[in-house]
C-alpha atoms as a PDB file:
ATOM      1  CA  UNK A   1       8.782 -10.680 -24.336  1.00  0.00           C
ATOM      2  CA  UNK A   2      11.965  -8.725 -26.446  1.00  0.00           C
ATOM      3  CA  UNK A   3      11.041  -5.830 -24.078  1.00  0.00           C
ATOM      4  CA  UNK A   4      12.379  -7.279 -20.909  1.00  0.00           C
ATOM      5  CA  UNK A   5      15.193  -8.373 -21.563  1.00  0.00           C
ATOM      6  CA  UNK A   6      16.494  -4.478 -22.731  1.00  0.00           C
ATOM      7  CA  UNK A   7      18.729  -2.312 -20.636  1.00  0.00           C
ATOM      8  CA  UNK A   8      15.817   0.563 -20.926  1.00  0.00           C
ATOM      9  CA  UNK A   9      13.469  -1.547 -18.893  1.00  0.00           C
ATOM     10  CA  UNK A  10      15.981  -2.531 -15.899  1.00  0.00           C
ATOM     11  CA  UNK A  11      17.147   1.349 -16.159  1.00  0.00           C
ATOM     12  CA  UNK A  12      13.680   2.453 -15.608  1.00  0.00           C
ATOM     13  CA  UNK A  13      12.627  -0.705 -13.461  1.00  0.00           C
ATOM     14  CA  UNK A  14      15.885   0.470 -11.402  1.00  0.00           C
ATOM     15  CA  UNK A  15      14.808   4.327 -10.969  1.00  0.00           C
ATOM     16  CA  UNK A  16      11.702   3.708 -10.231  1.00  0.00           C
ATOM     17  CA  UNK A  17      12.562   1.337  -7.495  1.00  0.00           C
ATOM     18  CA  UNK A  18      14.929   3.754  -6.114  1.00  0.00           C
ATOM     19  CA  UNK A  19      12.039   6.611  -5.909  1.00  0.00           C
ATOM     20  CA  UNK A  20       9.320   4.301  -4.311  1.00  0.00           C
ATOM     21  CA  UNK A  21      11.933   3.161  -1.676  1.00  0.00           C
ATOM     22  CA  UNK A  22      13.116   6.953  -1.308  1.00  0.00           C
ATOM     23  CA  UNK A  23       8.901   8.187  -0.937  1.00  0.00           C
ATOM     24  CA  UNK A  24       8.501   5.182   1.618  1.00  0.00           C
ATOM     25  CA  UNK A  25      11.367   6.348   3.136  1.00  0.00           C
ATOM     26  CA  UNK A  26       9.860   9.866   3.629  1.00  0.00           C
ATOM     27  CA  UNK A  27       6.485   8.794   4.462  1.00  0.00           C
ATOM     28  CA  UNK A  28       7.982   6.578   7.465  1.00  0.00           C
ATOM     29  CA  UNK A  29      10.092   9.934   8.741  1.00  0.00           C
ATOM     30  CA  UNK A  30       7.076  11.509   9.263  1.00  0.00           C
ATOM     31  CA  UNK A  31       5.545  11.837  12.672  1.00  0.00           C
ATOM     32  CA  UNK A  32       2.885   9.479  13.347  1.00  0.00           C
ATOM     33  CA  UNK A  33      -0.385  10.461  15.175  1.00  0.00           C
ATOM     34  CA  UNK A  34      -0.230   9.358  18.564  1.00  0.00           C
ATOM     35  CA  UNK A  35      -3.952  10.563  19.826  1.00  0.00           C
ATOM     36  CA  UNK A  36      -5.742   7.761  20.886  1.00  0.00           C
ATOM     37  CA  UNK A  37      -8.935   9.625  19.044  1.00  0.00           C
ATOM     38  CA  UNK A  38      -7.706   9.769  15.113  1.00  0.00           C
ATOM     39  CA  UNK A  39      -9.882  12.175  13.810  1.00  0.00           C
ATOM     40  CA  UNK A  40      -9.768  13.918  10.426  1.00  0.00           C
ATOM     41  CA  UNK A  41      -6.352  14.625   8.697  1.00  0.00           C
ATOM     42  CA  UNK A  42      -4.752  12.816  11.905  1.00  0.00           C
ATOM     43  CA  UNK A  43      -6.698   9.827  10.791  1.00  0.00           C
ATOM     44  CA  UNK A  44      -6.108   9.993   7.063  1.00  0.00           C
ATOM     45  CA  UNK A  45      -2.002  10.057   7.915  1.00  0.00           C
ATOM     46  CA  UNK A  46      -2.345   7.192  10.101  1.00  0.00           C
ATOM     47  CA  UNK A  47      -3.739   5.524   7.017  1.00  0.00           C
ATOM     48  CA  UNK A  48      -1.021   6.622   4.846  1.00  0.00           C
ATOM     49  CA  UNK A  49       1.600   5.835   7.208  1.00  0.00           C
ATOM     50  CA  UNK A  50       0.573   2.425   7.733  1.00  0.00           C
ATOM     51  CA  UNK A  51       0.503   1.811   3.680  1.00  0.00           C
ATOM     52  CA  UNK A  52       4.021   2.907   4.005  1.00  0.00           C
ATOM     53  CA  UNK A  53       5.026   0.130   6.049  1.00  0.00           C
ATOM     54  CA  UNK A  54       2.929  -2.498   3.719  1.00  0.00           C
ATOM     55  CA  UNK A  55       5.009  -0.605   0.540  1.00  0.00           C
ATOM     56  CA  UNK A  56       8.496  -1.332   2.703  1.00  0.00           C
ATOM     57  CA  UNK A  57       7.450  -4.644   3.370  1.00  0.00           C
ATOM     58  CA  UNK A  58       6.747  -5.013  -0.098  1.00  0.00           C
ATOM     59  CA  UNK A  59      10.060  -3.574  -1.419  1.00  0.00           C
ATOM     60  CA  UNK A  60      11.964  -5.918   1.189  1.00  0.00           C
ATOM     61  CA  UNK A  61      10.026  -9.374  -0.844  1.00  0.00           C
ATOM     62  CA  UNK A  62      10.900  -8.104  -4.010  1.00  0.00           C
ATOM     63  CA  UNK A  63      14.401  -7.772  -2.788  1.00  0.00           C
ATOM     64  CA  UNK A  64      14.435 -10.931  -0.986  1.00  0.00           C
ATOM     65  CA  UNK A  65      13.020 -12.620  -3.969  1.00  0.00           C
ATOM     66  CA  UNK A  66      15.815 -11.396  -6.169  1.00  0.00           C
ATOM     67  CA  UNK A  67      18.440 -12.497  -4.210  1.00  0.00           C
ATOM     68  CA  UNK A  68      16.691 -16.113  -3.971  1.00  0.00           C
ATOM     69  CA  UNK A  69      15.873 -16.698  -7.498  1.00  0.00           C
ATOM     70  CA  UNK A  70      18.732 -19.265  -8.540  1.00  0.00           C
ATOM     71  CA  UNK A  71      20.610 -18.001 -11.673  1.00  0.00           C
ATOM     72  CA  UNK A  72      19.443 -21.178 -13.717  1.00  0.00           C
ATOM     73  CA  UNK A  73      16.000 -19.816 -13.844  1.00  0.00           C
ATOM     74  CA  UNK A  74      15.872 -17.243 -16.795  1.00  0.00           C
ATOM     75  CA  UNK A  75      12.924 -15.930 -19.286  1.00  0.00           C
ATOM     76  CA  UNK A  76       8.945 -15.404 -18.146  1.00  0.00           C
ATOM     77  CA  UNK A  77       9.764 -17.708 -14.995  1.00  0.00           C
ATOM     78  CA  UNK A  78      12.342 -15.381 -14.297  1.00  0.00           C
ATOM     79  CA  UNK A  79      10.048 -12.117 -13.368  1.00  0.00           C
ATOM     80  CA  UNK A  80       7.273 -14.567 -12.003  1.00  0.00           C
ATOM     81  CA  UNK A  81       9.242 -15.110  -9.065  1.00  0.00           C
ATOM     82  CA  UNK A  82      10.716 -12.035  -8.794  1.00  0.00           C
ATOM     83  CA  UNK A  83       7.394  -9.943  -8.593  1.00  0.00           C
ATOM     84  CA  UNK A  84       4.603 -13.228  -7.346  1.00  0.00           C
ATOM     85  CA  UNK A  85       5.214 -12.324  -3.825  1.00  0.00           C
ATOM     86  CA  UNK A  86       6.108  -8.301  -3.473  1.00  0.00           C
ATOM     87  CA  UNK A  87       3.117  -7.911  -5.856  1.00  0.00           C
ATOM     88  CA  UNK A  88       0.600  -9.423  -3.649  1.00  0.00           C
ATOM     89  CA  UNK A  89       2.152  -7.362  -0.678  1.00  0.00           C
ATOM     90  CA  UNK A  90       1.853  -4.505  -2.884  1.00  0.00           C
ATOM     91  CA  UNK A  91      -1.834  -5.226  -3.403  1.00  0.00           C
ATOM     92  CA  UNK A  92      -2.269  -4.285   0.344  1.00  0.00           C
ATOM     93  CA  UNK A  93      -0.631  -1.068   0.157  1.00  0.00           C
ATOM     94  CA  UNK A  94      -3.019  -0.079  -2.410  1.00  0.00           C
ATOM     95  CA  UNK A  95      -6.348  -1.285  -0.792  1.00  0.00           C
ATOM     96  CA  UNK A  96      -5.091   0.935   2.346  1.00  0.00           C
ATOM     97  CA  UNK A  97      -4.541   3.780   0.003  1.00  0.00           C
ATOM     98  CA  UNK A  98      -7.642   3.450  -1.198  1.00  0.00           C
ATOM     99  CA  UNK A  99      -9.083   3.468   1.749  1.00  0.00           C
ATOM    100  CA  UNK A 100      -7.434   6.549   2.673  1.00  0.00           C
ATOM    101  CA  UNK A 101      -9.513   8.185  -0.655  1.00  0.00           C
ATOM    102  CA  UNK A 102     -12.620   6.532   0.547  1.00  0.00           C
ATOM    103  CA  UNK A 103     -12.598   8.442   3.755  1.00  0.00           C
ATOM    104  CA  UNK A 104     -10.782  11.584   2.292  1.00  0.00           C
ATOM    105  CA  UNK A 105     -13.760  11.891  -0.082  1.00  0.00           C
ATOM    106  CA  UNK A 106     -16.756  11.228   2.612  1.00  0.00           C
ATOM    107  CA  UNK A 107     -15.145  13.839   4.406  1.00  0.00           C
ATOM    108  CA  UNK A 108     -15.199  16.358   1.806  1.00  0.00           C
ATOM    109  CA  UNK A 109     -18.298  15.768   0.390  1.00  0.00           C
ATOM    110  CA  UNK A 110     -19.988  15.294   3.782  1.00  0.00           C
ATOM    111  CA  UNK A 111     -21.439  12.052   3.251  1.00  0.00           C
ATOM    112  CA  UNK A 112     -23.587  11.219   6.134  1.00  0.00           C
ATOM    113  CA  UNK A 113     -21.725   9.911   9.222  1.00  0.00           C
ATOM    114  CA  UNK A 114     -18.479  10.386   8.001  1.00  0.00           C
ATOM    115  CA  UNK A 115     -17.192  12.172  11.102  1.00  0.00           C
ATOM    116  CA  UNK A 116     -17.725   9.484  12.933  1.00  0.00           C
ATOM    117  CA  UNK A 117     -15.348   7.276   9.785  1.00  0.00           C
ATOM    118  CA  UNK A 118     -12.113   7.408  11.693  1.00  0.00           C
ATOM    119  CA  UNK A 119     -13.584   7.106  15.375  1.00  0.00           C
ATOM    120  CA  UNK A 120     -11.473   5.528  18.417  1.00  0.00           C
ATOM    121  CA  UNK A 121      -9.709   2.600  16.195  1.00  0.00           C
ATOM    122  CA  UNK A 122      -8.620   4.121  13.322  1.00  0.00           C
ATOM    123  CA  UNK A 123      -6.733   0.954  12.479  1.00  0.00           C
ATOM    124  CA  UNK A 124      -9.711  -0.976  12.758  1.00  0.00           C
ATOM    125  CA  UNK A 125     -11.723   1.262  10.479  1.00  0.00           C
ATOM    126  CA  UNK A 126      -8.845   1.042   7.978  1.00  0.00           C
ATOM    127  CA  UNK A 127      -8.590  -2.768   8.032  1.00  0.00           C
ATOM    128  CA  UNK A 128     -12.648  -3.341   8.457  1.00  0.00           C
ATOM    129  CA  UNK A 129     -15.080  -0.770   7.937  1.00  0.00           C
ATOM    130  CA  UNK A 130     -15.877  -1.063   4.049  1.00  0.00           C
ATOM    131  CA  UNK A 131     -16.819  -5.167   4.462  1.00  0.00           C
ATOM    132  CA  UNK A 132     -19.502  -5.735   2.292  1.00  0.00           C
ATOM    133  CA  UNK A 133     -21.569  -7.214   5.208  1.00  0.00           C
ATOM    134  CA  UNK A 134     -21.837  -3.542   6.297  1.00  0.00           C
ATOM    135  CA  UNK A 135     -23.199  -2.555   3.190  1.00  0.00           C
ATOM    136  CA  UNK A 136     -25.799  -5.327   2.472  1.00  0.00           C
ATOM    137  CA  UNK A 137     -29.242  -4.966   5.151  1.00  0.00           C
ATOM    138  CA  UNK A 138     -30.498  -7.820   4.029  1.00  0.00           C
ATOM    139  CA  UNK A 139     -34.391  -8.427   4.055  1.00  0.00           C
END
């Protein structure tokens, strides 16, 4: 693809890294919840906060993969190993984010036992309350 290989798309591939890594940056500054009972907005910046550390985490395999990738490999090949690994990392940053909406929205809308969303474990409610065991009762 012509497009990758112009100095407009590693300009804006380079800026946009630099403002991701500067928000994750932010987000990880911020002060953490430390109540052993996340409740409400408490909860939902525990949930944010740990999506920043899956983002960093993220940012530091896309770095590591660039300074890996041997200079013989060039072309499609190229940006498959650049962004293979950081992407999938960056796949779990979003599934946290969106379970931060998930719980945001029950909240608001008062869907029935959302107070009870973000109980004792918040990081186990982040990581394992929408399995869709818990939404299929069976027969």
């Amino acid at each position: 693809m012509p497009v990758l290989q112009h100095p407009w798309f590693f300009g804006g591939l380079i800026i946009f890294a630099a403002g991701y890594s500067l928000q994750i940056t932010v987000t990880l500054l911020a002060r953490v919840p430390r109540n052993k009972v996340l409740q409400g907005v408490d909860a939902l910046r525990f949930g944010i906060w740990t999506s920043a550390i899956a983002a960093a985490l993220a940012m530091g395999a896309f770095t590591w993969s660039y300074l890996g990738i041997p200079r013989t490999v060039v072309g499609q090949g190229y940006y498959e190993y650049l962004f293979w690994g950081g992407g999938h990392v960056l796949q779990f940053t979003h599934t946290l984010l969106k379970l931060v909406a998930w719980i945001w929205l029950a909240q608001v809308t008062g869907a029935e036992g959302s107070r009870d969303l973000c109980g004792r474990r918040p990081g186990a409610r982040f990581f394992g309350y929408f399995e869709p065991r818990r939404a299929w009762r069976g027969p």
